[in-house]
C-alpha atoms as a PDB file:
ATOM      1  CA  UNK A   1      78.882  52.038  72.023  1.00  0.00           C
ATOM      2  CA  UNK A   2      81.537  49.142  72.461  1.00  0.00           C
ATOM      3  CA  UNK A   3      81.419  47.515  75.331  1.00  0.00           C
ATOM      4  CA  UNK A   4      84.351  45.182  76.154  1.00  0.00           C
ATOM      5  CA  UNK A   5      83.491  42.476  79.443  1.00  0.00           C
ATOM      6  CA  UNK A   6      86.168  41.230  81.322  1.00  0.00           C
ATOM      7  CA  UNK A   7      85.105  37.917  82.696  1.00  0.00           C
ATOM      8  CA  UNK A   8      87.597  36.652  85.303  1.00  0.00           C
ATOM      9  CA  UNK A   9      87.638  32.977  85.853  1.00  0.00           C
ATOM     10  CA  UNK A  10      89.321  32.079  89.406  1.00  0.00           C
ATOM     11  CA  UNK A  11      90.961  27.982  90.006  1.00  0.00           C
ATOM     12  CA  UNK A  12      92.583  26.893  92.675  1.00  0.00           C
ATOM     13  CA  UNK A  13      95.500  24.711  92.130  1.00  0.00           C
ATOM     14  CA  UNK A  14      97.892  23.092  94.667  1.00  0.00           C
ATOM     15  CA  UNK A  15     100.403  21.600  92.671  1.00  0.00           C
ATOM     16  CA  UNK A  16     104.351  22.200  92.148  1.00  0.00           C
ATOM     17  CA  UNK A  17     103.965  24.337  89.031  1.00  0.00           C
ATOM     18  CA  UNK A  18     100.517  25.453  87.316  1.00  0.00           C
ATOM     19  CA  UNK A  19     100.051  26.845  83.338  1.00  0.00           C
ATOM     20  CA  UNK A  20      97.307  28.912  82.444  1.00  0.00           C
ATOM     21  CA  UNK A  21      96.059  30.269  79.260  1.00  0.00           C
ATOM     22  CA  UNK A  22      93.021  32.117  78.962  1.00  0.00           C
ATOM     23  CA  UNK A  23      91.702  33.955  75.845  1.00  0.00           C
ATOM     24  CA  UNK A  24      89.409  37.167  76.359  1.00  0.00           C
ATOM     25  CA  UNK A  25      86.381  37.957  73.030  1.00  0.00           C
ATOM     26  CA  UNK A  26      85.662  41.206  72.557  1.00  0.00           C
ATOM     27  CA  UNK A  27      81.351  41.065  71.787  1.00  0.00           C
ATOM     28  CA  UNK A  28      80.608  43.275  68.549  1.00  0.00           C
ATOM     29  CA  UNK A  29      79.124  46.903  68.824  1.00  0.00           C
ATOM     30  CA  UNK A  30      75.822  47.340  70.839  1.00  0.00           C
ATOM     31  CA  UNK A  31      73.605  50.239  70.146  1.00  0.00           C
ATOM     32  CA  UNK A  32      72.161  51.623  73.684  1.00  0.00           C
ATOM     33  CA  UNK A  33      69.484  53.863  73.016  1.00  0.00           C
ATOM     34  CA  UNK A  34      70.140  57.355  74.683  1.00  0.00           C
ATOM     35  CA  UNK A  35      67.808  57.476  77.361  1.00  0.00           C
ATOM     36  CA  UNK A  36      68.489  54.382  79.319  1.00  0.00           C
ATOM     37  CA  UNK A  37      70.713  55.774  81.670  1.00  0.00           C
ATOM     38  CA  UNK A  38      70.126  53.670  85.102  1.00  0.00           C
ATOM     39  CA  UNK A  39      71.124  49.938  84.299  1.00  0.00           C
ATOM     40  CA  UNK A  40      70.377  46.774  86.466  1.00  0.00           C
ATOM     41  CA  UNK A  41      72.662  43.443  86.292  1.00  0.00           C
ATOM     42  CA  UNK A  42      70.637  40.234  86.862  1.00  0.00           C
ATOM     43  CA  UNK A  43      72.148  36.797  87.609  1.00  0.00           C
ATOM     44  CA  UNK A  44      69.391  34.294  85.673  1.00  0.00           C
ATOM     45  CA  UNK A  45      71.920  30.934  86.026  1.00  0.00           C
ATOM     46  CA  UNK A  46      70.565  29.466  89.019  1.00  0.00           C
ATOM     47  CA  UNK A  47      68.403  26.474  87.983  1.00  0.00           C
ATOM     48  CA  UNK A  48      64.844  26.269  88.358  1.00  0.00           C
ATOM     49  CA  UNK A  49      63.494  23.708  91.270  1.00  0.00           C
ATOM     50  CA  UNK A  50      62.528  21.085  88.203  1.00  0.00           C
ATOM     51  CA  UNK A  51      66.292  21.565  86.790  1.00  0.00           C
ATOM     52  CA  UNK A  52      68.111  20.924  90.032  1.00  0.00           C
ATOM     53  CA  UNK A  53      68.473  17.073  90.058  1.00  0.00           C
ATOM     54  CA  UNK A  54      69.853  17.184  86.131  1.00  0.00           C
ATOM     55  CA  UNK A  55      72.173  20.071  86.888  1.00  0.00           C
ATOM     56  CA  UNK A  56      73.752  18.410  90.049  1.00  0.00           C
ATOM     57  CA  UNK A  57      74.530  15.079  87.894  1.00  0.00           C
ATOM     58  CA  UNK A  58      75.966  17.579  85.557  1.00  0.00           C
ATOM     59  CA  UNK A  59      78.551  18.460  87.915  1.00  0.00           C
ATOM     60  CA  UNK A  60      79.007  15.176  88.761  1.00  0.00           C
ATOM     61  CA  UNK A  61      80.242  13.869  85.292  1.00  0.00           C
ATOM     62  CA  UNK A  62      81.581  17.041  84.736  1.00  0.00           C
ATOM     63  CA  UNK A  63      84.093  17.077  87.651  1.00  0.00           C
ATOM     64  CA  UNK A  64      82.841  20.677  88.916  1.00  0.00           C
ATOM     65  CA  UNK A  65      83.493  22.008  92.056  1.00  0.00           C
ATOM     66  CA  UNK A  66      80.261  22.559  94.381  1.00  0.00           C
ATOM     67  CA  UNK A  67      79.875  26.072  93.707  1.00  0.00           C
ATOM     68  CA  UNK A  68      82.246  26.178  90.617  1.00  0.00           C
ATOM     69  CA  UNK A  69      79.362  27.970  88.157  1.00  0.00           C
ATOM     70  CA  UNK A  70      77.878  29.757  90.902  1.00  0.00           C
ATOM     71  CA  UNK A  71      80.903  31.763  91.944  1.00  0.00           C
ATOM     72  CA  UNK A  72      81.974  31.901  88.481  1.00  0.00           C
ATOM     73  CA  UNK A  73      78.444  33.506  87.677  1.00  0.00           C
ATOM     74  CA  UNK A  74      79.141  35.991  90.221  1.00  0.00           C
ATOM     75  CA  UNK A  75      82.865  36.858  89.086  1.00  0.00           C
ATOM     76  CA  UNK A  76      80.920  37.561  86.010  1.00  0.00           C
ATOM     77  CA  UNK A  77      78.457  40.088  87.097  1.00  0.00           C
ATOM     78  CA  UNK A  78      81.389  41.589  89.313  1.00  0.00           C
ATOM     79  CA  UNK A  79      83.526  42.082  86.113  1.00  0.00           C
ATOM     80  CA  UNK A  80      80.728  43.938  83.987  1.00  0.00           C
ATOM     81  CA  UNK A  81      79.874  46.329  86.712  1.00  0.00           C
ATOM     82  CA  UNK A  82      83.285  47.459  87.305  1.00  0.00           C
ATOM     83  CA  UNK A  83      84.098  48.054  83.250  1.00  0.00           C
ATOM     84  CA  UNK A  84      79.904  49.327  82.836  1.00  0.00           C
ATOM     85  CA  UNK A  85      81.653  51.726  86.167  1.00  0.00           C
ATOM     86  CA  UNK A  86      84.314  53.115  84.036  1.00  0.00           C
ATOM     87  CA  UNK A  87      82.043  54.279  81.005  1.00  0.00           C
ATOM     88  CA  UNK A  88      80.688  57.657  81.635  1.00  0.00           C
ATOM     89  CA  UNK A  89      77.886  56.773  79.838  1.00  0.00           C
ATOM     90  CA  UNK A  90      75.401  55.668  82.297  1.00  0.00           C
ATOM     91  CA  UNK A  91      74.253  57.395  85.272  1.00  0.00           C
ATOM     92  CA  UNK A  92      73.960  54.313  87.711  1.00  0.00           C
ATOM     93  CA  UNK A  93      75.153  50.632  87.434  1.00  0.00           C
ATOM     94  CA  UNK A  94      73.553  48.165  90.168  1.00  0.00           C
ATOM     95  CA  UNK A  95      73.605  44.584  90.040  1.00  0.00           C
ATOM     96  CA  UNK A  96      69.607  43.460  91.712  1.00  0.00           C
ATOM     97  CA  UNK A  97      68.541  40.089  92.863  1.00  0.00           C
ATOM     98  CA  UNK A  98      65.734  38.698  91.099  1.00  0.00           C
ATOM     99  CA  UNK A  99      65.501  35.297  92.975  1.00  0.00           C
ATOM    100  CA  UNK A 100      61.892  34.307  90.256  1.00  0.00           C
ATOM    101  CA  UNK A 101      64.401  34.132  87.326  1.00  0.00           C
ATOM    102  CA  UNK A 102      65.536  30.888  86.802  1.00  0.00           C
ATOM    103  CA  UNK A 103      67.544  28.829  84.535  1.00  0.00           C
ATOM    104  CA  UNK A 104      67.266  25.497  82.712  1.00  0.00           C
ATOM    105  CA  UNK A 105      70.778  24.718  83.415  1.00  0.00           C
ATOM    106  CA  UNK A 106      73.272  22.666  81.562  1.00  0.00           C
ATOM    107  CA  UNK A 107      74.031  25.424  79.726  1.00  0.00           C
ATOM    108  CA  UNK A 108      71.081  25.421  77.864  1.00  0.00           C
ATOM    109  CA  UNK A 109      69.892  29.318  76.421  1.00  0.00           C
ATOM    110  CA  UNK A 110      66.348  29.988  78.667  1.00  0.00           C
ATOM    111  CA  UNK A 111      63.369  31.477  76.692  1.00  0.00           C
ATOM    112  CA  UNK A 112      62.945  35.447  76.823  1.00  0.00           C
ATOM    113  CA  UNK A 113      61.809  37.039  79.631  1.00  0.00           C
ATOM    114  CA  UNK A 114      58.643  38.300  79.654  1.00  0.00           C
ATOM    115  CA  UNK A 115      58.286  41.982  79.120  1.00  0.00           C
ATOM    116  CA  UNK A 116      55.513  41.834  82.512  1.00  0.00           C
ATOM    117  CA  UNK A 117      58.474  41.002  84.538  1.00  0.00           C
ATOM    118  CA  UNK A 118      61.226  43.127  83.108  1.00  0.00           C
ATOM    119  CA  UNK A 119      58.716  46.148  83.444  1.00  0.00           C
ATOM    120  CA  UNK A 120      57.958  45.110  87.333  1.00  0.00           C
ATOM    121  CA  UNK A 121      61.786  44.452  87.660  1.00  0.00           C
ATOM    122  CA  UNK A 122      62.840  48.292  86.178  1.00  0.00           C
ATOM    123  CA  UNK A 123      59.860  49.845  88.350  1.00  0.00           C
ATOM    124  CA  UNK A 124      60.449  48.217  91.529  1.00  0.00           C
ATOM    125  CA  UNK A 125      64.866  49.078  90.992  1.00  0.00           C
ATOM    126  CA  UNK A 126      64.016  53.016  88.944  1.00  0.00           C
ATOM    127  CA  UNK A 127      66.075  51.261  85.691  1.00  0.00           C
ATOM    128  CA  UNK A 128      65.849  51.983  82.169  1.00  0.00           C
ATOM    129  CA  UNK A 129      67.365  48.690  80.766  1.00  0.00           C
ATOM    130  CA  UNK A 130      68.611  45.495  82.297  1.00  0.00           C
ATOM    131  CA  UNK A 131      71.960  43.120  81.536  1.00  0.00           C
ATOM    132  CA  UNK A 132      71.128  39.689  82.515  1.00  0.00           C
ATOM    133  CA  UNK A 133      73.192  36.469  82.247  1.00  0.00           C
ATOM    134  CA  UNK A 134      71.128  33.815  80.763  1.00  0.00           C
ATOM    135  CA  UNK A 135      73.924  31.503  80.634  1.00  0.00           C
ATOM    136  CA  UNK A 136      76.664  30.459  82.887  1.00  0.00           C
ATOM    137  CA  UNK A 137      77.811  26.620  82.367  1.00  0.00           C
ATOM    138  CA  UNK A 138      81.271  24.560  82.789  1.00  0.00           C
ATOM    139  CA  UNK A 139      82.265  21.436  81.592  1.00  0.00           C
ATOM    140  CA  UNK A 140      85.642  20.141  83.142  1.00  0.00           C
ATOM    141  CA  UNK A 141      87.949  17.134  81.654  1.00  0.00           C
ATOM    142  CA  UNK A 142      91.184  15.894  83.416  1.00  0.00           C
ATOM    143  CA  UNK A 143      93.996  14.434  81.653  1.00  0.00           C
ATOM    144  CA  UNK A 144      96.228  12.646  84.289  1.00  0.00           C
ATOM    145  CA  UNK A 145      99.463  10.684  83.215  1.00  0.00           C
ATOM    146  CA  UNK A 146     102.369   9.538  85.458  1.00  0.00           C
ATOM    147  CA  UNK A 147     106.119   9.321  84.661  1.00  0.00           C
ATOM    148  CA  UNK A 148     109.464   7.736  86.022  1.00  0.00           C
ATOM    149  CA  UNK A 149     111.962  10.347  86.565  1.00  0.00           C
ATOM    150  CA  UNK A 150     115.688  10.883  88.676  1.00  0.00           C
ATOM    151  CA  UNK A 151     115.295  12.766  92.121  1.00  0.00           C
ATOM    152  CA  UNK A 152     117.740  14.499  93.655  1.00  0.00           C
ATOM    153  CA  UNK A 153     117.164  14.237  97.512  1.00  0.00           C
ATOM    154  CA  UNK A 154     119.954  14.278 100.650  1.00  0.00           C
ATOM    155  CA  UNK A 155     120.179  10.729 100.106  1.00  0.00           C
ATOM    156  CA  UNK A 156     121.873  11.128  96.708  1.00  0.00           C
ATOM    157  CA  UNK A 157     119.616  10.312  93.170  1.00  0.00           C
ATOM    158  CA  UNK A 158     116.567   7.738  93.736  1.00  0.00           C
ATOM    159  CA  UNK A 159     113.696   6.878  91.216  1.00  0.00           C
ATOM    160  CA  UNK A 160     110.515   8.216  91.583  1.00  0.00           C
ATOM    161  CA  UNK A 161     107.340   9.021  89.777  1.00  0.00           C
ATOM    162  CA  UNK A 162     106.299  12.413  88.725  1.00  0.00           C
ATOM    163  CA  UNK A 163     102.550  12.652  88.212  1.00  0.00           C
ATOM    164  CA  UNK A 164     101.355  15.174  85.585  1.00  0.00           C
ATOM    165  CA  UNK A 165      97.810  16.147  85.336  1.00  0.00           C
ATOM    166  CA  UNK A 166      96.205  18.467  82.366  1.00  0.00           C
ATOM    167  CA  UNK A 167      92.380  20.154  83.496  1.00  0.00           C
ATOM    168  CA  UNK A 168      90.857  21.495  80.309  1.00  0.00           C
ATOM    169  CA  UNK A 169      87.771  23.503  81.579  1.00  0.00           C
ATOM    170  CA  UNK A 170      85.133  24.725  78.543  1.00  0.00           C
ATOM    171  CA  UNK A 171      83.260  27.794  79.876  1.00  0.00           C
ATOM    172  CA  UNK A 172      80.063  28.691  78.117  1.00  0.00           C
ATOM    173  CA  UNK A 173      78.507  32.755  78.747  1.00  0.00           C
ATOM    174  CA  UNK A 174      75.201  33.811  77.129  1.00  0.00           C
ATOM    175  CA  UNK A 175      73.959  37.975  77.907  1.00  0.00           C
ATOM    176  CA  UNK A 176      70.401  39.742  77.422  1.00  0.00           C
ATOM    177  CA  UNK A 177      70.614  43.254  77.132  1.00  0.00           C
ATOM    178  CA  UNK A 178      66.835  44.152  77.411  1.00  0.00           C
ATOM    179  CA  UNK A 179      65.296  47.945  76.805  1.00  0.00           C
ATOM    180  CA  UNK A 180      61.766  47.684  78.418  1.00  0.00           C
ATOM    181  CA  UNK A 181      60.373  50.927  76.825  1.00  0.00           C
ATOM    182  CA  UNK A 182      61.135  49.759  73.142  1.00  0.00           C
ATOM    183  CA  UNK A 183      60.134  46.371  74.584  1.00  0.00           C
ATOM    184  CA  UNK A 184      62.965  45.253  72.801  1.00  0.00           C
ATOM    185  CA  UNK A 185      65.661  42.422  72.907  1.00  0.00           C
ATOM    186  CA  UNK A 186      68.698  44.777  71.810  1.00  0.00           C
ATOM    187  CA  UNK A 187      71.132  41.906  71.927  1.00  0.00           C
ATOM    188  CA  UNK A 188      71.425  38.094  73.116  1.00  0.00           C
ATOM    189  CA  UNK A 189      74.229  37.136  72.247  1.00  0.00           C
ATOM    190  CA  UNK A 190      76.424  33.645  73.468  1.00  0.00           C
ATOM    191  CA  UNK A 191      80.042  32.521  73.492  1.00  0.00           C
ATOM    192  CA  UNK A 192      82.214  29.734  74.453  1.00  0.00           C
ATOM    193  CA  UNK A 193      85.396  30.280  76.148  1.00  0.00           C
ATOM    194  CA  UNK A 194      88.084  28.173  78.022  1.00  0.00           C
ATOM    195  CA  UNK A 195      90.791  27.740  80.757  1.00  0.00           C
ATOM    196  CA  UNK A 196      93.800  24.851  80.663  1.00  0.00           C
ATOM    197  CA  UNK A 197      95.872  24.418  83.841  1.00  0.00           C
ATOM    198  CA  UNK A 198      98.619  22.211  84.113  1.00  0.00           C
ATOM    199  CA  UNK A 199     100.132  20.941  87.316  1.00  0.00           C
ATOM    200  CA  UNK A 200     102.988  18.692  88.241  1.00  0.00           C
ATOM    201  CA  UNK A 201     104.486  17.026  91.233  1.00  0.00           C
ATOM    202  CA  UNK A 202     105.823  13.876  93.131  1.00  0.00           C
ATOM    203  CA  UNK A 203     102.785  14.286  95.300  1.00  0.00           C
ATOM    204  CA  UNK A 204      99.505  12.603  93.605  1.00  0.00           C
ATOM    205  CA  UNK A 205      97.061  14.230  96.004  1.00  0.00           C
ATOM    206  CA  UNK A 206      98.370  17.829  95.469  1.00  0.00           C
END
C-alpha cells in the first residue's frame, strides 16, 4: 500500500509581500499486514521532564515561535488522518493521547517503544497497529538586509529604506508504524524538509 502524507506547515507573516516554496516527499511503499484494520495516531514529540530545559534553549537560538513545533506536530497528525480517512483500507482512524510517551527533543530519533506499552496502548484504544511521530523538530535562520530605494508618496519622490528579510526554516519529521501482534517495527523511517519566506517593506517591525 502507498501511502502519501501531506504535512502542512502554517507561518504567519506580516510583511508587504511574502514567497513561499515548499517541497512535499512521497515515503516509499509500506506493507500493512491485512488484519490491522483499526489504526491509532500518537504524538511522541513532546519532551520528556529531563529534556525540557535543553529544548527551550533550542528555541531560543533557533528563533522558534513558543509553540512553533508543537502546533506544527499537531498539523502533522491532522494531515495523516485526513489522507489515512480517504483510503478505504482501514476500518477506523483515531488519533489517542498517550501523555507517558515522551521525546528527547532537539530532533533527536527516541529509542523504540516498548512492545508492553504499545500492547497496553492498542488494548486500552481496540487498535491493531499504531502511527506515531517520533520526531518533530525546527531550526529557523533569518537573513535580514536593508536597502536605499525612491518612494513615491503625495509629497512627490523621497529616499527611504526598504528592509528585506529572508526566514529559511529546516523542518525535520521521523514516523513509527508499529504492528503489535507481529511485534514488529514495519517502518521508521525520517526526513528533512523545508520552508523559505521572504518578506519586504518600509516598515522594519512588520
Amino acid at each position: 500500500m502507498r501511502l502519501l502524507v501531506l504535512l502542512p506547515f502554517v507561518f504567519f507573516l506580516s510583511c508587504k509581500t511574502a514567497y513561499v516554496n515548499l517541497s512535499v516527499l512521497e515515503p516509499s511503499v509500506v506493507q500493512i499486514p491485512e488484519d490491522i484494520q483499526n489504526i491509532g495516531i500518537i504524538n511522541r514529540t513532546m519532551p520528556s521532564q529531563n529534556n525540557k530545559v535543553a529544548d527551550n534553549i533550542d528555541k531560543v537560538f533557533s528563533i522558534e515561535g513558543a509553540k512553533l513545533d508543537e502546533d506544527g506536530a499537531l498539523t502533522c497528525l491532522e494531515g495523516l488522518e485526513r489522507e489515512l480517512s480517504k483510503n478505504e483500507r482501514f476500518r477506523n482512524i483515531t488519533t489517542i493521547e498517550a501523555s507517558n510517551l515522551k521525546s528527547p527533543g532537539s530532533g533527536i530519533f527516541p529509542a523504540q517503544i516498548s512492545w508492553d506499552e504499545i500492547d497496553e496502548i492498542c488494548q486500552a484504544n481496540d487498535l491493531d497497529g499504531l502511527f506515531v511521530l517520533e520526531v518533530y523538530d525546527t531550526d529557523s535562520k533569518i537573513n535580514y538586509q536593508a536597502n536605499p530605494v525612491q518612494m513615491t508618496t503625495p509629497f512627490g519622490t523621497v529616499p527611504g529604506i526598504e528592509h528585506v528579510a529572508s526566514l529559511q526554516t529546516n523542518i525535520k519529521t521521523g514516523w513509527g508504524i508499529y504492528d503489535p501482534a507481529g511485534k514488529m517495527v514495519l517502518d521508521q523511517f525520517r526526513f528533512d524538509d523545508g520552508v523559505h519566506l521572504t518578506g519586504r517593506g518600509i516598515n522594519p517591525i512588520k
